[in-house]
C-alpha atoms as a PDB file:
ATOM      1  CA  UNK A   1     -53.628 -31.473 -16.680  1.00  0.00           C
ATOM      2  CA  UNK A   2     -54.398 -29.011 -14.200  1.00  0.00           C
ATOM      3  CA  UNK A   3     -51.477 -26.586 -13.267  1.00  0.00           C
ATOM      4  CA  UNK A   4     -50.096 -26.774  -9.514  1.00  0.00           C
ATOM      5  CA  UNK A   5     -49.919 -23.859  -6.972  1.00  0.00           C
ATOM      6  CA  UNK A   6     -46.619 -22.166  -6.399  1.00  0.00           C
ATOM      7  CA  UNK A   7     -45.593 -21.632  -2.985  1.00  0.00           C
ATOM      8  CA  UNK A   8     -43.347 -18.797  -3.608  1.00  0.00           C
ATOM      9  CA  UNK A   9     -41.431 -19.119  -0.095  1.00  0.00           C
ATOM     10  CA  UNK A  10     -40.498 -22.728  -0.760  1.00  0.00           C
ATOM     11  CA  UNK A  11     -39.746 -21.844  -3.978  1.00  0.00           C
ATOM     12  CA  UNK A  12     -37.674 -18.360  -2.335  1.00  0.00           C
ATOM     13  CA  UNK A  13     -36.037 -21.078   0.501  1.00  0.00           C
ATOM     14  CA  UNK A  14     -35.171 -23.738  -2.011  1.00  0.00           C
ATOM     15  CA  UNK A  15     -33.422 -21.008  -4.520  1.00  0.00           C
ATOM     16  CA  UNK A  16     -31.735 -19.648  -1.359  1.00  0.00           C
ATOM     17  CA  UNK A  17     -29.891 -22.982  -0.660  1.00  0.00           C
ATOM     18  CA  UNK A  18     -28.760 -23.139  -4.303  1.00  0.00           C
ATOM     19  CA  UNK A  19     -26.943 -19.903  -4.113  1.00  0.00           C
ATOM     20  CA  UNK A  20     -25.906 -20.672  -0.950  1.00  0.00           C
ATOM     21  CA  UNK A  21     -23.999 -23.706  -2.501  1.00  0.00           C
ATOM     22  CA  UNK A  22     -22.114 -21.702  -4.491  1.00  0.00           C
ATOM     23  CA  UNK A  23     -20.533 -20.185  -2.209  1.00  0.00           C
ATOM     24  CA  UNK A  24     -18.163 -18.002  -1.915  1.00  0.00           C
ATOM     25  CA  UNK A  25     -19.133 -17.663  -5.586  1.00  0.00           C
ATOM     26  CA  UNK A  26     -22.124 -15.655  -6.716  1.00  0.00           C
ATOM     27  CA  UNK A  27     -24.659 -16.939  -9.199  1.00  0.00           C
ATOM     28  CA  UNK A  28     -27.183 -15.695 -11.695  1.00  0.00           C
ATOM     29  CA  UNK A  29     -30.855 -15.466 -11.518  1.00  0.00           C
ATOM     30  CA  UNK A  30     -30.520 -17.183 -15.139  1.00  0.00           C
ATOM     31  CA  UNK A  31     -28.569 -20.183 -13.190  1.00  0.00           C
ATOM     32  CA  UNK A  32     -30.449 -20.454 -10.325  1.00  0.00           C
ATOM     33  CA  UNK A  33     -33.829 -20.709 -12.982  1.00  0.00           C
ATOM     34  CA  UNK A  34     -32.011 -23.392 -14.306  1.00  0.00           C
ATOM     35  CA  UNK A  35     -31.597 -25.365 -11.300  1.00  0.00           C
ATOM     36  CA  UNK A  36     -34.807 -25.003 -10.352  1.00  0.00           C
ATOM     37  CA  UNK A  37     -36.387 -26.005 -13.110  1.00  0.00           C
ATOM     38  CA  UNK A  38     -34.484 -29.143 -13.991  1.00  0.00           C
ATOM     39  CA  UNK A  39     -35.120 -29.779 -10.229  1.00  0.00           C
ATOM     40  CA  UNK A  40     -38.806 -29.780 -11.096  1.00  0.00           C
ATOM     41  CA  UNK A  41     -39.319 -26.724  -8.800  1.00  0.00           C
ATOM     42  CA  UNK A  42     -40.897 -24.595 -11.532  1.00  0.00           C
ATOM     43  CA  UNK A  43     -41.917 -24.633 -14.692  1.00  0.00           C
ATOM     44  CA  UNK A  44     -38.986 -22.710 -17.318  1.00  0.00           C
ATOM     45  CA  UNK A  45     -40.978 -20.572 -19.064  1.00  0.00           C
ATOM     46  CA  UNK A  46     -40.619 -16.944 -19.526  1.00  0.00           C
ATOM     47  CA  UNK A  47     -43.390 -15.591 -17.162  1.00  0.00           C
ATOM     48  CA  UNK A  48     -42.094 -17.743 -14.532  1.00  0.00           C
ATOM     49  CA  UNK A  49     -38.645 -16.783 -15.462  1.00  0.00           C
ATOM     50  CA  UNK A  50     -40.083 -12.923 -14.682  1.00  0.00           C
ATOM     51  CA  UNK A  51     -42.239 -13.966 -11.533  1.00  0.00           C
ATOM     52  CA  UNK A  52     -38.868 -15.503  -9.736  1.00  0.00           C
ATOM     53  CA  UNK A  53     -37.200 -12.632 -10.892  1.00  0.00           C
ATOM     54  CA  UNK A  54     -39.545 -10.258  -8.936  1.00  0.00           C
ATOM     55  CA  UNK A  55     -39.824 -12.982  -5.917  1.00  0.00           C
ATOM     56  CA  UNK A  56     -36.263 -13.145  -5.218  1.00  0.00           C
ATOM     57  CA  UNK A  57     -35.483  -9.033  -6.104  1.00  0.00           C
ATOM     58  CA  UNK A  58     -38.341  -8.975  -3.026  1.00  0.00           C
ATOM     59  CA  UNK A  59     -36.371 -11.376  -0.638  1.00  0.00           C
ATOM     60  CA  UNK A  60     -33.442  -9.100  -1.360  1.00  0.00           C
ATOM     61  CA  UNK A  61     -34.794  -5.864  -0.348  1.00  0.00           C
ATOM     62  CA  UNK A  62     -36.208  -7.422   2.785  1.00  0.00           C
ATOM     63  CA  UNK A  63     -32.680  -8.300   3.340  1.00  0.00           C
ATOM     64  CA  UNK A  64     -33.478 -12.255   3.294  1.00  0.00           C
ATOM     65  CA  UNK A  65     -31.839 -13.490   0.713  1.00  0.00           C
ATOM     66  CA  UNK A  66     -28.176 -13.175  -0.809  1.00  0.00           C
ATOM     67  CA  UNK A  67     -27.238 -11.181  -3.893  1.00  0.00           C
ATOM     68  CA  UNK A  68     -27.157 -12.509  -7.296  1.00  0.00           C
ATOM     69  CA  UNK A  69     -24.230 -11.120 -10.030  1.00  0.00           C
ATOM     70  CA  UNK A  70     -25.591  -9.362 -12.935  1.00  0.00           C
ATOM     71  CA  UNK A  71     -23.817  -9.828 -16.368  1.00  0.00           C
ATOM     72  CA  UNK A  72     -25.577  -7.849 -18.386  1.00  0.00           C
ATOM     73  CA  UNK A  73     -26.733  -4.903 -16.666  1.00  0.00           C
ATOM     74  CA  UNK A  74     -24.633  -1.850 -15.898  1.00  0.00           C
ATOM     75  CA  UNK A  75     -24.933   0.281 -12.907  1.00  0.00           C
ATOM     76  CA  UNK A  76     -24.430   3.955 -14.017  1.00  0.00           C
ATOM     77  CA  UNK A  77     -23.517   6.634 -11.145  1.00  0.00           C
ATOM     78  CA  UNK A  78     -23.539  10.016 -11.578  1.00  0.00           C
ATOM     79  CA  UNK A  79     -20.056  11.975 -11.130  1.00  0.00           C
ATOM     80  CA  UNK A  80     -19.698  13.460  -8.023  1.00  0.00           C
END
């Protein structure tokens, strides 16, 4: 079975109207990977998991797409 092509901006625009659902609540990258994959969008596997990751952390800094909560991370700032 030969794999398909992602096309990362459908994939980016799709995921976008997920979290825009949502709203006003935020959402996880871990959810919206879920949705997409039981939506057929992508496949759930790890590296894809990681690719989407770096995709939509892109579409963020280009100021294109909405933040996503973290859970597990914490932010650390220095004292000032």
């Amino acid at each position: 079975m030969a794999r398909e092509r992602i096309h990362w901006p459908l994939v980016v625009e799709r995921a976008r109207e997920i979290v825009d659902g949502y709203a006003p609540l935020k959402v996880t990258l871990r959810q919206v990977m879920y949705r997409l994959a039981a939506e057929g969008v992508l496949p759930h596997t790890p590296p894809m998991y990681r690719r989407l990751s770096a995709q939509l952390a892109q579409a963020r800094r280009e100021g294109c797409f909405p933040d996503l909560i973290d859970t597990v991370r914490e932010v650390h700032v220095p004292p000032t």
